[in-house]
N, C-alpha and C. Protein backbone atom coordinates (compact mmCIF):
# COMPACT_ATOMS: atom_id res chain seq x y z
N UNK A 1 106.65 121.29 14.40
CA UNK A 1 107.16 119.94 14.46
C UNK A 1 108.65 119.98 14.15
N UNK A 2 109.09 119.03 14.89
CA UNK A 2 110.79 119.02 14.76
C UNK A 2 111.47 118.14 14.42
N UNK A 3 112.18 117.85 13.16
CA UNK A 3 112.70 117.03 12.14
C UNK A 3 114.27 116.58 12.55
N UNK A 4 114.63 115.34 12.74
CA UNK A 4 116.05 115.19 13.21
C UNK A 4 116.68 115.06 11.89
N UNK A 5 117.84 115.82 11.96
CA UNK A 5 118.79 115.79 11.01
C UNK A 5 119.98 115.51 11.20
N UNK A 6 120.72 115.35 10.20
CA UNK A 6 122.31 115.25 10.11
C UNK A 6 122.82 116.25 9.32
N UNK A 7 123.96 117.06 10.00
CA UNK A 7 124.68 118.38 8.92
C UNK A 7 126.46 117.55 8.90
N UNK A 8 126.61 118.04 8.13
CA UNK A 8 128.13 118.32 8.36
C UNK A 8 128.80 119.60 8.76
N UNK A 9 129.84 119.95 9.72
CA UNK A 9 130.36 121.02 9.89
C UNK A 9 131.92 121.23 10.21
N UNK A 10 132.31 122.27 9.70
CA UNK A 10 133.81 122.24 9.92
C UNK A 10 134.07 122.33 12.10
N UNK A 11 135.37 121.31 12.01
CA UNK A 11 135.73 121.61 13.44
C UNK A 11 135.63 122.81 14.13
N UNK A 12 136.19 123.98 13.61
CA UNK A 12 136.28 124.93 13.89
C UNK A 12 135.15 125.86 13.96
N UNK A 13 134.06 125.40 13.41
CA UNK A 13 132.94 126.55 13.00
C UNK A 13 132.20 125.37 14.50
N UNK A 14 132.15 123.94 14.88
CA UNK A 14 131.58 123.56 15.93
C UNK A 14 132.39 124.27 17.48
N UNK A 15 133.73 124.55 17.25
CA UNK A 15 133.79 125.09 18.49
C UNK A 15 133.57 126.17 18.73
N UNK A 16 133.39 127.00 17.33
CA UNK A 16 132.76 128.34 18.01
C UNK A 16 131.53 128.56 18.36
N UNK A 17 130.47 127.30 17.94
CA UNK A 17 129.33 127.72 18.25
C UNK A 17 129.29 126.94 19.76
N UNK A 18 129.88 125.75 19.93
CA UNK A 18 129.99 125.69 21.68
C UNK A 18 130.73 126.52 22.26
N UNK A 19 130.75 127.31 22.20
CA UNK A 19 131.82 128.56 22.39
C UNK A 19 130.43 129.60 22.91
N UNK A 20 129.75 129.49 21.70
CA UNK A 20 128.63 130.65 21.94
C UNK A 20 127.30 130.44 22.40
N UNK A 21 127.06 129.36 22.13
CA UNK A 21 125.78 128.45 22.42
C UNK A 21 125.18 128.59 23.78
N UNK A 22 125.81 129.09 24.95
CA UNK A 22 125.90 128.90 25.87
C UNK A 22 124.50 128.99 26.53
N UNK A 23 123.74 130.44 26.24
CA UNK A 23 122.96 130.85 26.48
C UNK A 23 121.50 130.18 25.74
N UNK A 24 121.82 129.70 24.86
CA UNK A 24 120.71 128.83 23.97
C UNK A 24 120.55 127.17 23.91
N UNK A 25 121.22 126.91 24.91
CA UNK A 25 121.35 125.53 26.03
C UNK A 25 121.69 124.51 25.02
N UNK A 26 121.41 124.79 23.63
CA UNK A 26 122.03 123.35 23.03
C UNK A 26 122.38 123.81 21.53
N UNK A 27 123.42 122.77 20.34
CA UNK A 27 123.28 123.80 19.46
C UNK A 27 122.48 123.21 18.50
N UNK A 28 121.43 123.01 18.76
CA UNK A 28 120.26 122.63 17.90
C UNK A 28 119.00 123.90 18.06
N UNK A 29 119.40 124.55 19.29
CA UNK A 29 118.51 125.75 19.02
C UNK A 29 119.60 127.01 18.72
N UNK A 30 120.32 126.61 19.09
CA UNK A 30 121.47 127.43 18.61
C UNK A 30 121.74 127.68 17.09
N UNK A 31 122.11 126.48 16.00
CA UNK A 31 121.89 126.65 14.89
C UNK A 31 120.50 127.15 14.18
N UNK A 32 119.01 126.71 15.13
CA UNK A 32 118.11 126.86 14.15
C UNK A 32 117.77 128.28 14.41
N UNK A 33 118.18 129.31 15.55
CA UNK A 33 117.82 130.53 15.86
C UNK A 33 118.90 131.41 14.63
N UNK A 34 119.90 130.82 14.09
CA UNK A 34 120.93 130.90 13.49
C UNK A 34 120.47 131.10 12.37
N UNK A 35 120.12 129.80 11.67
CA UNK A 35 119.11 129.59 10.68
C UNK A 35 117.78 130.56 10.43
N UNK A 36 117.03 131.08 10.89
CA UNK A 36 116.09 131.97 11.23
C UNK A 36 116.28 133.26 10.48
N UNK A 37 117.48 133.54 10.99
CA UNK A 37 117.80 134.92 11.28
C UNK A 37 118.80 135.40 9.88
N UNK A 38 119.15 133.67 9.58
CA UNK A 38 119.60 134.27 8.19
C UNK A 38 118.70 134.46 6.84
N UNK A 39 117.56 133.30 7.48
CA UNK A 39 116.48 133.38 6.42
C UNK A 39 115.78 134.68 6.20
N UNK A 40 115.88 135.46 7.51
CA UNK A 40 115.06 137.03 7.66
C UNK A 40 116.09 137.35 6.64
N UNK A 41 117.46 137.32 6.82
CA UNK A 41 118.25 138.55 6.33
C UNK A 41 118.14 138.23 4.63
N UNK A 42 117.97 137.10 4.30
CA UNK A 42 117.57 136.98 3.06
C UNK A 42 116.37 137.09 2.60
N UNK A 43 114.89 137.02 2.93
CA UNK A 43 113.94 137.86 2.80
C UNK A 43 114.05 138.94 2.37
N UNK A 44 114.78 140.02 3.82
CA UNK A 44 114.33 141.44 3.78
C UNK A 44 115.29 141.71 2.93
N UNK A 45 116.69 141.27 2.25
CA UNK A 45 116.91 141.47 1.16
C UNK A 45 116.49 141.59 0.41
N UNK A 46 115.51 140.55 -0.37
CA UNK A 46 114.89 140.06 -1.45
C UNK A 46 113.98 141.46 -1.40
N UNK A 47 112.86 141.63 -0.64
CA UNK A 47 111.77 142.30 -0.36
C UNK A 47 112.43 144.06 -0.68
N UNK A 48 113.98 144.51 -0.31
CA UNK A 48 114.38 145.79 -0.60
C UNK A 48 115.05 145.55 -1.68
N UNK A 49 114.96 144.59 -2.32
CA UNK A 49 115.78 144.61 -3.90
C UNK A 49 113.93 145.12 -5.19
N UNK A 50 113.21 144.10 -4.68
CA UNK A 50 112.24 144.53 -5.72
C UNK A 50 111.48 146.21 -4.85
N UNK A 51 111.68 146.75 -3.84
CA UNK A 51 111.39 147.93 -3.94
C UNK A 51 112.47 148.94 -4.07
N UNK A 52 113.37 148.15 -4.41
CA UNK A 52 114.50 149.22 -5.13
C UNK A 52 113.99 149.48 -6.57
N UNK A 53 113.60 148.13 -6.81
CA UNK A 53 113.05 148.02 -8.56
C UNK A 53 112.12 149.08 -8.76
N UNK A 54 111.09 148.67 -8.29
CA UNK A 54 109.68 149.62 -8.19
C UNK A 54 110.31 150.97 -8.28
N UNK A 55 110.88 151.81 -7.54
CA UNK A 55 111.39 152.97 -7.03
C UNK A 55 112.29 153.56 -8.16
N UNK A 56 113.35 152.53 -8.83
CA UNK A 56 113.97 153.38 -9.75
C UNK A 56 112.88 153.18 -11.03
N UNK A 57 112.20 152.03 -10.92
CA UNK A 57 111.21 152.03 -12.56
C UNK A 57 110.28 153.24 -12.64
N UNK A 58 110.05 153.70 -10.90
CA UNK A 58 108.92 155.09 -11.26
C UNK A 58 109.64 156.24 -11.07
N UNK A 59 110.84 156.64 -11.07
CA UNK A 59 111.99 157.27 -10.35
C UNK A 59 111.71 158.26 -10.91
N UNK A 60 111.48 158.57 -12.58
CA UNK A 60 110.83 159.84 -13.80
C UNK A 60 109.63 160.40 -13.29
N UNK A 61 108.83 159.78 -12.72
CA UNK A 61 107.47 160.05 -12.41
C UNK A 61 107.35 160.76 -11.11
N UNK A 62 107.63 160.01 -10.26
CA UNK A 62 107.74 160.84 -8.80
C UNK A 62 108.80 162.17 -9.20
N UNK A 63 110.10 162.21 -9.95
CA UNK A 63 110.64 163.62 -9.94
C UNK A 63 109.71 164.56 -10.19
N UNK A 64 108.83 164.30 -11.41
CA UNK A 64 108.28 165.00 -11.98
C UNK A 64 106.64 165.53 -11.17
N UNK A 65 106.56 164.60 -10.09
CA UNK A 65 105.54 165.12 -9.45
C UNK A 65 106.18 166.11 -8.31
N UNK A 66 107.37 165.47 -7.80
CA UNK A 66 107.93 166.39 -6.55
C UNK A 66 108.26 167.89 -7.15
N UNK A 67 108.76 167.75 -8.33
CA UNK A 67 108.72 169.10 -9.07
C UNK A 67 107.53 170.28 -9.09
N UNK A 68 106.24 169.50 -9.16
CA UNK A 68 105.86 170.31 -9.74
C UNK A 68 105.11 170.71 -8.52
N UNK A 69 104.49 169.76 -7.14
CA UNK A 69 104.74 169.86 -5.97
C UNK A 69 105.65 171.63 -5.54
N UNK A 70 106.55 171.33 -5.85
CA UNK A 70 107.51 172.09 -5.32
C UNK A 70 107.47 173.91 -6.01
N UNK A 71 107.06 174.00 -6.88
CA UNK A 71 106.38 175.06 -8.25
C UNK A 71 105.20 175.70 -7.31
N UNK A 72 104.19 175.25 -6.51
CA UNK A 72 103.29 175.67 -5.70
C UNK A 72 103.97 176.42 -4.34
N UNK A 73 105.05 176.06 -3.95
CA UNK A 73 105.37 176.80 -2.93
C UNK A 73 105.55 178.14 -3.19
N UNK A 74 105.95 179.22 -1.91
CA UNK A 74 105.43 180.35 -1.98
C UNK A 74 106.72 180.84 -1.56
N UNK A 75 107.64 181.40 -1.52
CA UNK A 75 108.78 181.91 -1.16
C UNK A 75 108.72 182.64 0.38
N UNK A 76 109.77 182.26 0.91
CA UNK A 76 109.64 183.06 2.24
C UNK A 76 110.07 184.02 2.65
């Protein structure tokens, strides 16, 4: 469902998007494909910040397994 709104925008930031819009026939799909794509980029931020977390909180643990992992190999 599609909600009519009102934004404000600087002059300059409207002529670049009629500038670019071209291909996305109006800039109401223009902004919301816009919109979208920034919401992904803030997601998949969010989503590689807490598996950054995870990763350095077990960071001791996995060394210590790749270590010992690595103790089993056989020289070539």
């Amino acid at each position: 469902m599609k909600i009519k709104t009102s934004i404000t925008l600087s002059e300059n930031l409207l002529t670049t998007i009629d500038q670019l819009a071209g291909e996305y026939k109006n800039r109401s799909i223009f902004l919301e494909t816009a919109a979208w794509a920034f919401v992904e980029y803030l997601q998949r931020t969010e989503r590689n910040a807490r598996d950054l977390e995870i990763i350095n909180r077990r960071a001791d643990a996995l060394n210590e397994e790749a270590l010992d992992v690595l103790s089993y190999q056989v020289p070539i």
